[in-house]
N, C-alpha and C. Protein backbone atom coordinates (compact mmCIF):
# COMPACT_ATOMS: atom_id res chain seq x y z
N UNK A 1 0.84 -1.18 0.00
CA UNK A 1 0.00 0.00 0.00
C UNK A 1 0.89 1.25 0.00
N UNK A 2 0.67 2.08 -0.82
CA UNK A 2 1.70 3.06 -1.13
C UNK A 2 1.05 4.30 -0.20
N UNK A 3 2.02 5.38 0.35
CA UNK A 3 1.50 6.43 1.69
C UNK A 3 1.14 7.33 0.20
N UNK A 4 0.07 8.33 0.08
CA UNK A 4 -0.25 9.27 -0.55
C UNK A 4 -0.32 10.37 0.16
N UNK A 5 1.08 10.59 0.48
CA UNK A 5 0.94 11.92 1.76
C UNK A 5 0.74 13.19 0.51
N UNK A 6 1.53 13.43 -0.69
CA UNK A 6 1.41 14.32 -1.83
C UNK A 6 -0.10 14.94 -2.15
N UNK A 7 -0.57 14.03 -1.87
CA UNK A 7 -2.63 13.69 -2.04
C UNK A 7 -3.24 14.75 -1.27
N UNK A 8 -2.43 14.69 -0.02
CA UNK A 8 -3.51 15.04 0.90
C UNK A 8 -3.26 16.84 1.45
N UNK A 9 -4.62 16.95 1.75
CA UNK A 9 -4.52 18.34 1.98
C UNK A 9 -3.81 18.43 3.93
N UNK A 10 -3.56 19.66 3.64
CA UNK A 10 -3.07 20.11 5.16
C UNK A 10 -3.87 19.47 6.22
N UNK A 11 -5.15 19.83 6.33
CA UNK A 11 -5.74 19.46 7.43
C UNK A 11 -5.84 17.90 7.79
N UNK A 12 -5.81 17.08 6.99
CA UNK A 12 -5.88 15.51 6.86
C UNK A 12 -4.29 15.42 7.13
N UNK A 13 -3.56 15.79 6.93
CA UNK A 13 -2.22 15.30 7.12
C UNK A 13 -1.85 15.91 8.27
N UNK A 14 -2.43 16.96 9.37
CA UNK A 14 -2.42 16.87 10.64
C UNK A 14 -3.02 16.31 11.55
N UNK A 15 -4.32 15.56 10.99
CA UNK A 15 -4.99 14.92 11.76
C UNK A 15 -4.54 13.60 11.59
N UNK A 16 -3.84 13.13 10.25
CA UNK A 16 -3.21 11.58 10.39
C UNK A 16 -1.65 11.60 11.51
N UNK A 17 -1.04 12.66 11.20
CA UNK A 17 0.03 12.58 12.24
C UNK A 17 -0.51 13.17 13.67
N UNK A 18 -1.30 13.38 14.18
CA UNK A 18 -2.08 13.27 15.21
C UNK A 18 -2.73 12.18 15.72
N UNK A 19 -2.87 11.44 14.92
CA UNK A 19 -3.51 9.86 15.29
C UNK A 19 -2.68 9.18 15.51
N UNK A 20 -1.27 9.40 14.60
CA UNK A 20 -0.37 8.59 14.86
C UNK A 20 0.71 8.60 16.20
N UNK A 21 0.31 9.81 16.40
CA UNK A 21 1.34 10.67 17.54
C UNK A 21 0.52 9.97 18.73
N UNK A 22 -0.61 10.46 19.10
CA UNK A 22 -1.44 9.72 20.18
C UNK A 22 -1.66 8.39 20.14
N UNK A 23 -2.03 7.41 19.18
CA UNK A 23 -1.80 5.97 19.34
C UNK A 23 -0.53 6.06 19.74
N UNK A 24 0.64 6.14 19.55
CA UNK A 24 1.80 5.40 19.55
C UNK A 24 1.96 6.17 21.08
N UNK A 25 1.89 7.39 21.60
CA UNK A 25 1.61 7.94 22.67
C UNK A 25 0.93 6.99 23.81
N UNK A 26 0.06 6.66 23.76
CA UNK A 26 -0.95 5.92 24.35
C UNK A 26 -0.60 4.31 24.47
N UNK A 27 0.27 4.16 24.01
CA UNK A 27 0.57 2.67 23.75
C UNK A 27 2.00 3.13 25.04
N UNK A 28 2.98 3.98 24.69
CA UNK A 28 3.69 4.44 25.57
C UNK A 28 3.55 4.19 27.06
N UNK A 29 2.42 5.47 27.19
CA UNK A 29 1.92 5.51 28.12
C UNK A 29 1.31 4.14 29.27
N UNK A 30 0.66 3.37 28.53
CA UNK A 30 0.01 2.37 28.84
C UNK A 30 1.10 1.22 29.48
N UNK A 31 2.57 1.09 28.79
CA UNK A 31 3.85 0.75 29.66
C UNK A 31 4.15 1.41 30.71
N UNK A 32 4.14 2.48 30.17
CA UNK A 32 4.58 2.99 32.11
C UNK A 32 3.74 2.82 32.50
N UNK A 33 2.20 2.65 32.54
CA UNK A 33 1.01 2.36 33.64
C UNK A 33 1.46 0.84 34.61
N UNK A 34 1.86 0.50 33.58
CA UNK A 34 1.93 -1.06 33.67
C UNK A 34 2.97 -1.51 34.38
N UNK A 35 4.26 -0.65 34.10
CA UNK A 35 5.04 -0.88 34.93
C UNK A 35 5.01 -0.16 36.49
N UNK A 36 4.35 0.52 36.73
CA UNK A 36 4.11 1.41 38.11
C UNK A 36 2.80 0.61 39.07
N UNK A 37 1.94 0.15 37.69
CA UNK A 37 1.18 -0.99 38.66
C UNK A 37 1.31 -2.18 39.25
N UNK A 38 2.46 -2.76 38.86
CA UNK A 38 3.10 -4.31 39.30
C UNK A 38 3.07 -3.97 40.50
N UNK A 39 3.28 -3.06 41.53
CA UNK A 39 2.92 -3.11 42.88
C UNK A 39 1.65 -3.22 43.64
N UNK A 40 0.28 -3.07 42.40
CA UNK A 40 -0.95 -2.91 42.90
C UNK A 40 -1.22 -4.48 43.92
N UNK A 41 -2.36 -3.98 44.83
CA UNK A 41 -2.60 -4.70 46.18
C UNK A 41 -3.35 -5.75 44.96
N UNK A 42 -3.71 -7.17 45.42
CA UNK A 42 -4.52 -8.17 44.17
C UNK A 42 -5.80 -7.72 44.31
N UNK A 43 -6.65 -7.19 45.15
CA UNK A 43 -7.95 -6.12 45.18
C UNK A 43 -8.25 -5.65 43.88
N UNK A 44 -7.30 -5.05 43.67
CA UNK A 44 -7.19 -4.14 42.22
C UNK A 44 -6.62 -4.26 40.88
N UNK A 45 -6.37 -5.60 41.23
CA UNK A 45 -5.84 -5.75 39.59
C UNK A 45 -6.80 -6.32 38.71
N UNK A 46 -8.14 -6.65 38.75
CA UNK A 46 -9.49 -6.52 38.15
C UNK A 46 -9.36 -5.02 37.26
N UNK A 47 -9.70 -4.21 38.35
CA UNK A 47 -9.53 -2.78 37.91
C UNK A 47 -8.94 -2.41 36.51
N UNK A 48 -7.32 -3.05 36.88
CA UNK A 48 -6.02 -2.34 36.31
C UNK A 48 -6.01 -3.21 34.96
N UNK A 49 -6.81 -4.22 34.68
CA UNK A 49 -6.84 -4.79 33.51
C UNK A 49 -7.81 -4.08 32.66
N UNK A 50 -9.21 -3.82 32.81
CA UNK A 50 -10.14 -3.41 32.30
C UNK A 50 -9.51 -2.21 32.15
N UNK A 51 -9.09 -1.20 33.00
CA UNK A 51 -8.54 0.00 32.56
C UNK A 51 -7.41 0.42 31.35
N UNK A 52 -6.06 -1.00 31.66
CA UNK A 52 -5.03 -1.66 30.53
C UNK A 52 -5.88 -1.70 29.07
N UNK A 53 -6.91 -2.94 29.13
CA UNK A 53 -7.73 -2.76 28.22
C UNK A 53 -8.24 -1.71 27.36
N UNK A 54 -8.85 -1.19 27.79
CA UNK A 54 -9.82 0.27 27.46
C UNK A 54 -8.80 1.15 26.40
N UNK A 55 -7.66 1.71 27.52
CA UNK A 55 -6.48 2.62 26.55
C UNK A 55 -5.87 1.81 25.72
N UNK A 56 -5.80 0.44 26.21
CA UNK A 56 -4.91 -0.14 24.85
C UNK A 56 -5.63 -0.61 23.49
N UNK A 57 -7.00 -0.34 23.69
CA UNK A 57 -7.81 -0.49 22.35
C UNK A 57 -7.65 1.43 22.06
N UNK A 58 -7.88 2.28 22.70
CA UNK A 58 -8.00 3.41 22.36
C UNK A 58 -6.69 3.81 21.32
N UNK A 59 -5.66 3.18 21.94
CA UNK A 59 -4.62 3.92 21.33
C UNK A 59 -4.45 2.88 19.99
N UNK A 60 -4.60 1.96 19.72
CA UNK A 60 -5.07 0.91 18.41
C UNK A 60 -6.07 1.23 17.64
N UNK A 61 -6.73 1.86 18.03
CA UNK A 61 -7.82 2.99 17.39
C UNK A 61 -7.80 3.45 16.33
N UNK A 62 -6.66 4.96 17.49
CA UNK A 62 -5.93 6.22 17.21
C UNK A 62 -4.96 5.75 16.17
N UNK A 63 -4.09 5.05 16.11
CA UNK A 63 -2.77 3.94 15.84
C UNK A 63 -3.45 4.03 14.19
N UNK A 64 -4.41 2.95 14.14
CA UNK A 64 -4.74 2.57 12.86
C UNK A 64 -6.05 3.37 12.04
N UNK A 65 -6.69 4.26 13.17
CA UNK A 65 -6.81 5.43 12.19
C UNK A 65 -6.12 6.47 10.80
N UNK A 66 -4.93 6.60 11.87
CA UNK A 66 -3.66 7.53 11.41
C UNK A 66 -3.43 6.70 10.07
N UNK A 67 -2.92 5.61 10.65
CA UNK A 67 -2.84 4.55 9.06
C UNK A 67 -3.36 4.41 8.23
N UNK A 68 -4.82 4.39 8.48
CA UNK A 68 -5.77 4.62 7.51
C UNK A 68 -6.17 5.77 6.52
N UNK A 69 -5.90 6.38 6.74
CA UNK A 69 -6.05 7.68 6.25
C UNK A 69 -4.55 7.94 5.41
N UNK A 70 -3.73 7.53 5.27
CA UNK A 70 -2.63 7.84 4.92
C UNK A 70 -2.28 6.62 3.70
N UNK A 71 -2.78 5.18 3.86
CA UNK A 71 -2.66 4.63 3.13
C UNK A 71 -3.98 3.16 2.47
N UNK A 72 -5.14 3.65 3.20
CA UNK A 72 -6.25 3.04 2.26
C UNK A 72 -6.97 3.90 1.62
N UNK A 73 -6.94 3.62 0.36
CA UNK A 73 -7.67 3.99 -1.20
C UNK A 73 -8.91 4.67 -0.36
N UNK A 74 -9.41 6.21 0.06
CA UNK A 74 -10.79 6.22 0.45
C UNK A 74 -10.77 7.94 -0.55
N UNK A 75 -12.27 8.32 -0.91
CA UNK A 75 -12.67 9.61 -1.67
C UNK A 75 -11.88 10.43 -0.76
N UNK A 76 -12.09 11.27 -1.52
CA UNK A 76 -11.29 12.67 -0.42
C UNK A 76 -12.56 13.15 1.06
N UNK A 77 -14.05 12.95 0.25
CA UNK A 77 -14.81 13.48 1.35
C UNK A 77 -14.88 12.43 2.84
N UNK A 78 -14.70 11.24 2.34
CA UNK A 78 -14.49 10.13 3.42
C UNK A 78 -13.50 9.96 4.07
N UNK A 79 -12.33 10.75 3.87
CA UNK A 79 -10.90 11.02 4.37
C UNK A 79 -11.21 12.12 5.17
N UNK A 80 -11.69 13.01 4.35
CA UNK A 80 -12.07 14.48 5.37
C UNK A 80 -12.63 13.87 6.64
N UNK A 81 -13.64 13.28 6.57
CA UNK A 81 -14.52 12.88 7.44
C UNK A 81 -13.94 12.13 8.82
N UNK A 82 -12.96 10.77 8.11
CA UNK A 82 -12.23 10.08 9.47
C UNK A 82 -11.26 11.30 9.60
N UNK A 83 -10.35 11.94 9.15
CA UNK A 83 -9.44 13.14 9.33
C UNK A 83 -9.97 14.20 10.76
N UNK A 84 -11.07 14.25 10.38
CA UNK A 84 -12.00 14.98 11.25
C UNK A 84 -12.30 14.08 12.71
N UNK A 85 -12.68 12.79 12.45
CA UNK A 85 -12.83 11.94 13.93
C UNK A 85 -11.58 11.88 14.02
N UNK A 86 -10.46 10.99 13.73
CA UNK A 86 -8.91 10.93 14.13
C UNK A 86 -8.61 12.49 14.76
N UNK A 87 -9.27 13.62 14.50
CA UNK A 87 -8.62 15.03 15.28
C UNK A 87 -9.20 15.20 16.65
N UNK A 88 -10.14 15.18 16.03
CA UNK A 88 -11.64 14.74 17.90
C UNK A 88 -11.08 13.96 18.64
N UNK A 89 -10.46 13.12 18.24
CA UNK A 89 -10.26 11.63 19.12
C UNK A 89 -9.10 11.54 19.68
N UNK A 90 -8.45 12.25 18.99
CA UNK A 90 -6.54 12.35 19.60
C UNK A 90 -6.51 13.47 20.64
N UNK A 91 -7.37 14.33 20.94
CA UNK A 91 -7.28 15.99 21.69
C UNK A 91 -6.83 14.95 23.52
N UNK A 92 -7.74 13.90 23.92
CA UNK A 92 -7.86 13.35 25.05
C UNK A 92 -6.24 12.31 25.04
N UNK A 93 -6.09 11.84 24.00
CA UNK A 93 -4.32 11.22 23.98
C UNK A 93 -3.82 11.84 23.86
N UNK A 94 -3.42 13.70 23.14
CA UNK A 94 -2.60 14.55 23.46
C UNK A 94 -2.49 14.62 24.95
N UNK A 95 -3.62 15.25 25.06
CA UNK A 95 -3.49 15.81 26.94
C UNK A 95 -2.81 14.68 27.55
N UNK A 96 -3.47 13.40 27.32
CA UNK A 96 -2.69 12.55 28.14
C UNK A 96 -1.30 12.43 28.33
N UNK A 97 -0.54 12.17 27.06
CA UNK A 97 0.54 12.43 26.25
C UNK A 97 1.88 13.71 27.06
N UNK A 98 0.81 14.62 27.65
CA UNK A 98 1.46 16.10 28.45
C UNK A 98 1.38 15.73 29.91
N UNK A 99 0.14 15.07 29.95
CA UNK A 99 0.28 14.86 31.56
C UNK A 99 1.39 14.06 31.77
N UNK A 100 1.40 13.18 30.91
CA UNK A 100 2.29 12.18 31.39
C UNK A 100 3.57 12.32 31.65
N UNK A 101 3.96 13.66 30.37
CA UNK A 101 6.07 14.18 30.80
C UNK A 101 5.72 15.41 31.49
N UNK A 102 4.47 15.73 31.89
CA UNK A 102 4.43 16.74 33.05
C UNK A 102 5.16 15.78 34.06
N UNK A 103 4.45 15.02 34.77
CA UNK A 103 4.29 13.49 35.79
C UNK A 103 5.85 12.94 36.00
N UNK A 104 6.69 12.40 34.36
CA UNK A 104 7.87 11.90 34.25
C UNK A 104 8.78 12.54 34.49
N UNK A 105 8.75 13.75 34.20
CA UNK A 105 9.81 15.02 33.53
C UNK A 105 9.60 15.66 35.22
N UNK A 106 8.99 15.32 36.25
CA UNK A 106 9.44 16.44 37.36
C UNK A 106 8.41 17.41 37.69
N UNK A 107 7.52 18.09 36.45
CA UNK A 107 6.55 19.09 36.63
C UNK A 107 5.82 19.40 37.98
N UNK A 108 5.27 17.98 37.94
CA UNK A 108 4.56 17.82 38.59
C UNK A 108 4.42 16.87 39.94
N UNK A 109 3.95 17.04 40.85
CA UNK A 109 4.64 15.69 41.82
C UNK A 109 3.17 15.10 42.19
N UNK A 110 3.33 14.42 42.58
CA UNK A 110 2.70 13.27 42.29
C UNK A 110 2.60 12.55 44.10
């Protein structure tokens, strides 16, 4: 499948590297969750799976949105369209994305 980044207008080609930035973000993220929870009490690791779960489909989403848009055959108005959800949908994996090297990086304490 060949990338038709040449194709695409500005706004679709920020919203595919926005999908791609937050999936792969979110997938990130979801390791360090994972590694900071290996201490959780066994109470809560019900919890910490369903939660694991949840972001790790979100960011597979986001992930293969981005992909999509960049390299399956779709009209331009049906590109606009996921271009448009992939931008909606990444705003909550950005933020996350900031909290998180707020959190890592010192910003913030925790």
């Amino acid at each position: 499948m060949p990338l038709i980044w040449d194709e695409l207008g500005r706004p679709v080609k920020i919203s595919s590297i926005l999908g791609l930035f937050s999936g792969t973000g979110s997938f990130i993220i979801l390791v360090w969750l994972a590694s900071v929870s290996i201490s959780l009490p066994p109470e809560s690791i019900a919890g910490a799976i369903v939660f694991f779960a949840l972001f790790g489909s979100y960011g597979l989403l986001q992930l293969a949105s981005g992909l999509v848009i960049l390299a399956y055959p779709l009209s331009m108005e049906t590109r606009g369209i996921l271009g448009f959800l992939v931008f909606i949908t990444s705003i909550p994996g950005i933020a996350a994305i900031l909290l998180a090297s707020l959190i890592l990086g010192g910003g913030i304490r925790s």
